[in-house]
Protein backbone atom coordinates (compact mmCIF):
# COMPACT_ATOMS: atom_id res chain seq x y z
CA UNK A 1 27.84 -10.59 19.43
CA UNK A 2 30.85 -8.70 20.53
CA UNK A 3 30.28 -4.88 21.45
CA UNK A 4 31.65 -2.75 18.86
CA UNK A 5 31.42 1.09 18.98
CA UNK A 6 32.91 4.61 17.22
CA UNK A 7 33.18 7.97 18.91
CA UNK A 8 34.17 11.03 16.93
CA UNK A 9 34.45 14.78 18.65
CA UNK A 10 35.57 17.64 17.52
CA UNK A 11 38.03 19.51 20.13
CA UNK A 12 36.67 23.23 19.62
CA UNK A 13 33.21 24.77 19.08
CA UNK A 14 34.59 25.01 15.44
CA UNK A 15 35.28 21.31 14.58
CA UNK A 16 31.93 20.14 15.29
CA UNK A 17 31.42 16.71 13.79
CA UNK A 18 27.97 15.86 12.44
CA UNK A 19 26.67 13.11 11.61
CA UNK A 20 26.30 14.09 7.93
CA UNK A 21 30.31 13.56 7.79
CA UNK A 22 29.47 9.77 7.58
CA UNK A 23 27.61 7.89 4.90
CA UNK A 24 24.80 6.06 5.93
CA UNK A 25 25.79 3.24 3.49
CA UNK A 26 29.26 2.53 5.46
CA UNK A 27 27.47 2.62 8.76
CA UNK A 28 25.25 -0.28 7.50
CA UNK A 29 27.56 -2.20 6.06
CA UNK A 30 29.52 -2.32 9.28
CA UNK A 31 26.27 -3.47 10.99
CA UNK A 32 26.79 0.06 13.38
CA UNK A 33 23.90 2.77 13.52
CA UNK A 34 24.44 6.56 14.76
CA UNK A 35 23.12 7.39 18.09
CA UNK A 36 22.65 11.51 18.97
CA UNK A 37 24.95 12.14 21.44
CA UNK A 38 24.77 15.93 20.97
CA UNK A 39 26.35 18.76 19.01
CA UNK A 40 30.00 18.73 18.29
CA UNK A 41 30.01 14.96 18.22
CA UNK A 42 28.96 11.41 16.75
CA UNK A 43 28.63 7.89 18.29
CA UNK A 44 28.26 4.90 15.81
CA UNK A 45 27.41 1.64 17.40
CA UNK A 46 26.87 -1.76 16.53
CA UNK A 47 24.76 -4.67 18.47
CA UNK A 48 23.85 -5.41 21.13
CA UNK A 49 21.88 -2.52 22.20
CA UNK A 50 23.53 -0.14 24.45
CA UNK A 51 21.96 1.55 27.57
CA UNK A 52 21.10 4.74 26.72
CA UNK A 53 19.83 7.71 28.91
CA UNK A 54 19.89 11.73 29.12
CA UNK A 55 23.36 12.35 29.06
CA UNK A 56 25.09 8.71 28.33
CA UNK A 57 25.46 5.71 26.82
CA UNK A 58 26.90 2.64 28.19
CA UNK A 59 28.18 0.10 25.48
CA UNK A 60 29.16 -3.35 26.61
CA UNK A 61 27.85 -5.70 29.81
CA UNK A 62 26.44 -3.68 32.67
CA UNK A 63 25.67 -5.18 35.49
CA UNK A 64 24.01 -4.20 39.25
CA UNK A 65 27.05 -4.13 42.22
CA UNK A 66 25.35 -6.76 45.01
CA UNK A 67 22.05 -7.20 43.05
CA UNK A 68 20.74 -10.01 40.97
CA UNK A 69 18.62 -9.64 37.99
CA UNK A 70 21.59 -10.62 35.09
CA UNK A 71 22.22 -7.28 32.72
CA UNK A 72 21.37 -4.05 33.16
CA UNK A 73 19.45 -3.25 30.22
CA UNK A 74 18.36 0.58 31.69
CA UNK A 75 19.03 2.60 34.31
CA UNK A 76 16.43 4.62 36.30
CA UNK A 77 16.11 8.72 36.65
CA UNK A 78 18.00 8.87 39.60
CA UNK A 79 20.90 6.20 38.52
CA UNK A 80 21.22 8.27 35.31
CA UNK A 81 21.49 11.66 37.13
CA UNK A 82 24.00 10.24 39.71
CA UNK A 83 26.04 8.65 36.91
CA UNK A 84 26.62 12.03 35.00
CA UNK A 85 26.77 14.00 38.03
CA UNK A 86 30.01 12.12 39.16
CA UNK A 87 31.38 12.35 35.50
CA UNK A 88 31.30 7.86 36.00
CA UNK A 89 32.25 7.41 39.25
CA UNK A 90 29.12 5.90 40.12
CA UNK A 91 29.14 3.38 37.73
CA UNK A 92 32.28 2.42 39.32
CA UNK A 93 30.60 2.15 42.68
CA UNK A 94 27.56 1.28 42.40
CA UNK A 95 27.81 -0.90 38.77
CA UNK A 96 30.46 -3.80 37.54
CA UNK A 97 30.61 -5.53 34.40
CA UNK A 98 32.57 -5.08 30.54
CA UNK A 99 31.08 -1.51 29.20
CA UNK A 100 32.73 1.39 27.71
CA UNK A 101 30.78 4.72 28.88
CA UNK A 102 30.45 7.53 27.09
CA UNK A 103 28.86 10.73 29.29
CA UNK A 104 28.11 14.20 28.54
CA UNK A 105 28.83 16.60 31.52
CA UNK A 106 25.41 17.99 32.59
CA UNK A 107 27.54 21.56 32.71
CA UNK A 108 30.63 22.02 30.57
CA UNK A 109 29.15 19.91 27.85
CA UNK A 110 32.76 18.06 27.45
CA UNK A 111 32.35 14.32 26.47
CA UNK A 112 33.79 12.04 29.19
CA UNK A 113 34.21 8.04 28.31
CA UNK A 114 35.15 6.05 31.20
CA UNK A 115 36.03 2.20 30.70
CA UNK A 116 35.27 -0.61 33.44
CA UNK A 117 38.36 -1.43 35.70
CA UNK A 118 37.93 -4.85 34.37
CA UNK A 119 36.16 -4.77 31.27
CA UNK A 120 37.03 -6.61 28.43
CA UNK A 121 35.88 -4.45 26.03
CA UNK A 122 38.62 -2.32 24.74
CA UNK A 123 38.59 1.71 23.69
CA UNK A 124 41.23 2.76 21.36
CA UNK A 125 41.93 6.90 21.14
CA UNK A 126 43.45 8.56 18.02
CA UNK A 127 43.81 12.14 18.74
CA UNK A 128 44.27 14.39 15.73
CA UNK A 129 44.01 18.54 15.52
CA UNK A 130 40.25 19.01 15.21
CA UNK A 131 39.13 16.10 16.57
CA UNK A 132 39.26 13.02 19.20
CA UNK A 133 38.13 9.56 18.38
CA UNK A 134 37.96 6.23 20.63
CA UNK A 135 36.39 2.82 19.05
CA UNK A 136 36.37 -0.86 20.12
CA UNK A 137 38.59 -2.47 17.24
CA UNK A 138 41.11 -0.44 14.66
CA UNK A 139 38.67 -1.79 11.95
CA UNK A 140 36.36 0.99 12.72
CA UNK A 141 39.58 3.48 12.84
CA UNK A 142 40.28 2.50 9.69
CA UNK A 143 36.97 2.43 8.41
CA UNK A 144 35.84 5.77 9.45
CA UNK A 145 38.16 7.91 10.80
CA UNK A 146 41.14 7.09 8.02
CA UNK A 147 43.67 5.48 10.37
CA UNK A 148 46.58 3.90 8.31
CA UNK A 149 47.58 1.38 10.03
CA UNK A 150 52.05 1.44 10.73
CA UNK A 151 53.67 0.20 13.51
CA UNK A 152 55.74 2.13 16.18
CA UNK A 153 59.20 0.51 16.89
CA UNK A 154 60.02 2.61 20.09
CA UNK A 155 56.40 1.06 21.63
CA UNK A 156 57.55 -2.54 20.17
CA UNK A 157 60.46 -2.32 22.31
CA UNK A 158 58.98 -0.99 25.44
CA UNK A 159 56.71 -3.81 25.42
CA UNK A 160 59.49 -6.69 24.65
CA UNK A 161 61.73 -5.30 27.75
CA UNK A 162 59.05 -4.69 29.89
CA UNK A 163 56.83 -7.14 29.20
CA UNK A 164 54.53 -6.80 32.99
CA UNK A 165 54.33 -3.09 32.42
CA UNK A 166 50.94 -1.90 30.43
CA UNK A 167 51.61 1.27 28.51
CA UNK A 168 49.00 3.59 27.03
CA UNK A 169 50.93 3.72 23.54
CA UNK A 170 50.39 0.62 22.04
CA UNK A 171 52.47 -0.90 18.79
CA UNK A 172 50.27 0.92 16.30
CA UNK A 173 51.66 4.21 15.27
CA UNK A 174 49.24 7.20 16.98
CA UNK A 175 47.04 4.76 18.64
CA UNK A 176 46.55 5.06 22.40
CA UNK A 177 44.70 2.63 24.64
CA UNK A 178 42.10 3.90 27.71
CA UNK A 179 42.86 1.66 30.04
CA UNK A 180 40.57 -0.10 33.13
CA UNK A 181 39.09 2.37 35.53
CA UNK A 182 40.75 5.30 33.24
CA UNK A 183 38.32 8.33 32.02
CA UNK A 184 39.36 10.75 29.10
CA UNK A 185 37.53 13.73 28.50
CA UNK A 186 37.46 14.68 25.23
CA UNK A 187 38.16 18.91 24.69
CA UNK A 188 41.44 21.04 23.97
CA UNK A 189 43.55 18.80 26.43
CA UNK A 190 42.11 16.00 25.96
CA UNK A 191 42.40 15.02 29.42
CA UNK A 192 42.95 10.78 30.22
CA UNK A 193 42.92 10.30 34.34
CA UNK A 194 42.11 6.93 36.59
CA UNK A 195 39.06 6.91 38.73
CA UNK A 196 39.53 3.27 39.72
CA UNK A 197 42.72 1.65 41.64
CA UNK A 198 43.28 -1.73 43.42
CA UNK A 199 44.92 0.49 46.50
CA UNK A 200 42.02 1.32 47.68
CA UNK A 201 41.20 -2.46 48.89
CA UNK A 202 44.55 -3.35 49.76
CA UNK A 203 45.00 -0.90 52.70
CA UNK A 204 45.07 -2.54 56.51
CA UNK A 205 41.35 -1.03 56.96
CA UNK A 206 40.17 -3.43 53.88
CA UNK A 207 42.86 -6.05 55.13
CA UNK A 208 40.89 -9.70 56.34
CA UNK A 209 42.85 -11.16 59.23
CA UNK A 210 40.46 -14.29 59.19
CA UNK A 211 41.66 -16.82 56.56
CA UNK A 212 38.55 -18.57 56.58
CA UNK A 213 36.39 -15.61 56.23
CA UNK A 214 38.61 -14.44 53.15
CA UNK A 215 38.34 -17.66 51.13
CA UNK A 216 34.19 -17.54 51.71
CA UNK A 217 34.22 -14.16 50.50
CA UNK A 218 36.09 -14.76 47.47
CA UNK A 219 33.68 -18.06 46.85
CA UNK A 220 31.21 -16.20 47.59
CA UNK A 221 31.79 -13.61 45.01
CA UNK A 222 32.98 -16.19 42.34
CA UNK A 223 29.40 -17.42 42.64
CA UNK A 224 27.50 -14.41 42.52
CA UNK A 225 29.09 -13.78 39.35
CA UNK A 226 28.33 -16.66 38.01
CA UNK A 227 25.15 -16.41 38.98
CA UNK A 228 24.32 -13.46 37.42
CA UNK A 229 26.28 -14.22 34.03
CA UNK A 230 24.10 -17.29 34.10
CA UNK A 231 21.17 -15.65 34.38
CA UNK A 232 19.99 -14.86 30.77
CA UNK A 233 21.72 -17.98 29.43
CA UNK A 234 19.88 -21.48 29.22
CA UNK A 235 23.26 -23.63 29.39
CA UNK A 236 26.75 -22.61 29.08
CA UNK A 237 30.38 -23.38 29.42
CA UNK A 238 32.94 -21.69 30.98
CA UNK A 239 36.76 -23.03 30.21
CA UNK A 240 39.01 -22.37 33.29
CA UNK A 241 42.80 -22.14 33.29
CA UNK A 242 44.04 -25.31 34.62
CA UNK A 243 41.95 -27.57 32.65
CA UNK A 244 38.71 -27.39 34.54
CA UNK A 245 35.79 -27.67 32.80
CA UNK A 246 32.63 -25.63 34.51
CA UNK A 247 29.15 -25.92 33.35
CA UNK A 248 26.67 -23.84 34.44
CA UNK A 249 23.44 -23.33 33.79
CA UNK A 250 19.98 -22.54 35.13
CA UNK A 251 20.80 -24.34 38.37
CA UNK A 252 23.66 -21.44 39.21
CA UNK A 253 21.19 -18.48 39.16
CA UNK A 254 18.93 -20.62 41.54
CA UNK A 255 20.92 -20.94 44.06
CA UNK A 256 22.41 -24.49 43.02
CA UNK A 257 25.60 -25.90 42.55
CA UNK A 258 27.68 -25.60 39.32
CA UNK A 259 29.41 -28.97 37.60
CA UNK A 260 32.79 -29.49 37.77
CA UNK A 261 33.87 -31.83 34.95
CA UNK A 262 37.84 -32.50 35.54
CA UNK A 263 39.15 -34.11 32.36
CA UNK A 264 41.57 -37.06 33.94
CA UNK A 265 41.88 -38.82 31.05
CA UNK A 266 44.53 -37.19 28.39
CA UNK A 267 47.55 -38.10 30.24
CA UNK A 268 49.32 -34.79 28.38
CA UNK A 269 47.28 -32.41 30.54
CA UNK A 270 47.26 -31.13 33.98
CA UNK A 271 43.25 -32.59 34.16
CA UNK A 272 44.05 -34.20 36.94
């Protein structure tokens, strides 16, 4: 099932939200439950079960950077501490997968969600003048925090003549999108900020001169991946651009060899 979560936080001291604001009746027939997040605030999500620790919760796929073991279902004392000490940055170091992270700053209190660099799972922001909220679909906007849904022309345009360009407006009138590796914490300012860029591994320290060792380290971390996306799954298929079929099961996470199952046969593709 896909991830699916709700924020809600109130901006000042004044426009606390509380939980009572939403009926239990709508939560459940969204398939979402509330999660205590603390005062001033209130997190509705929906299955699977998120990761959840003093000071966070991590919705989405959450995975160990360089260890096996398949998805990180909870995080120890220490991980936990360093994760809301660096307001996310360590799950950006230390951590990889799809998740959407929602933190509470062990001092100021401020909210702080932080989305994967490449995640899949997206977070949506509607700021109004009390409050801040982020979810994974406009459903949920609409369902409980009483988006009406219009489209912006201006951000219609911007995306037709600049089509390689990702903007943070998107075509829906007052709806914003956090992008990969971006972090917005939620008070007066409501402050959005990247913590993640691809610069960092494209300087001429990171650079690898060696064009065989650069295509084994890119194989090598194609299969790692696999591996470890593999590893809760008894079979599975994963559908490649190109037309390449690629099964893999419980052979990948064991250290065999996926199957490649090239399709050579419908003359109209590039199966080849």
């Amino acid at each position: 099932m896909r991830p699916r979560f709700f924020l809600s936080v109130g901006r000042r001291q004044s426009d606390a939200v509380e939980i009572s604001d939403y009926e239990g009746s709508r939560l459940a027939a969204l398939g979402m439950t509330a999660l205590d997040v603390g005062p001033g605030a209130f997190l509705a999500i929906g299955a699977p079960a998120p990761v959840v620790f003093p000071g966070g919760v991590i919705v989405g796929e959450l995975y160990r950077r360089g260890g096996g073991g398949g998805v990180v279902r909870t995080v120890s004392e220490r991980e936990a501490e360093l994760i809301t000490r660096s307001e996310g940055q360590e799950l950006i170091d230390a951590f990889w997968g799809s998740y959407v992270a929602i933190l509470r700053h062990p001092h100021t209190g401020a909210l702080r969600v932080v989305r994967a660099p490449f995640g899949h799972l997206p977070c949506y922001v509607v700021t109004y003048a009390d409050a801040v909220t982020a979810a994974s679909d406009t459903s949920l906007l609409v369902a409980l925090a009483e988006y009406h849904p219009s489209l912006d022309w201006t951000a219609i345009a911007w995306h037709l003549a600049i089509r390689d360009l990702r903007f943070p407006r998107t075509c829906l009138a007052g709806i914003e999108e956090l992008h990969g590796g971006e972090a917005l914490t939620i008070d007066l300012a409501a402050k959005r900020e990247s913590i993640w860029s691809p610069w960092k591994f494209a300087n001429n320290r990171e650079r690898i001169r060696d064009e065989g060792a650069a295509v084994e380290t890119v194989r090598q971390a194609v299969m790692s991946t696999l591996r470890v996306h593999a590893f809760d799954e008894a079979s599975s298929i994963l559908l490649l651009s190109g037309g390449i079929d690629l099964d893999r099961g419980r052979g990948a996470q064991r250290g065999g060899s996926p199957l490649w199952m090239p399709d050579a046969h419908d003359a109209r593709s590039d199966r080849r």
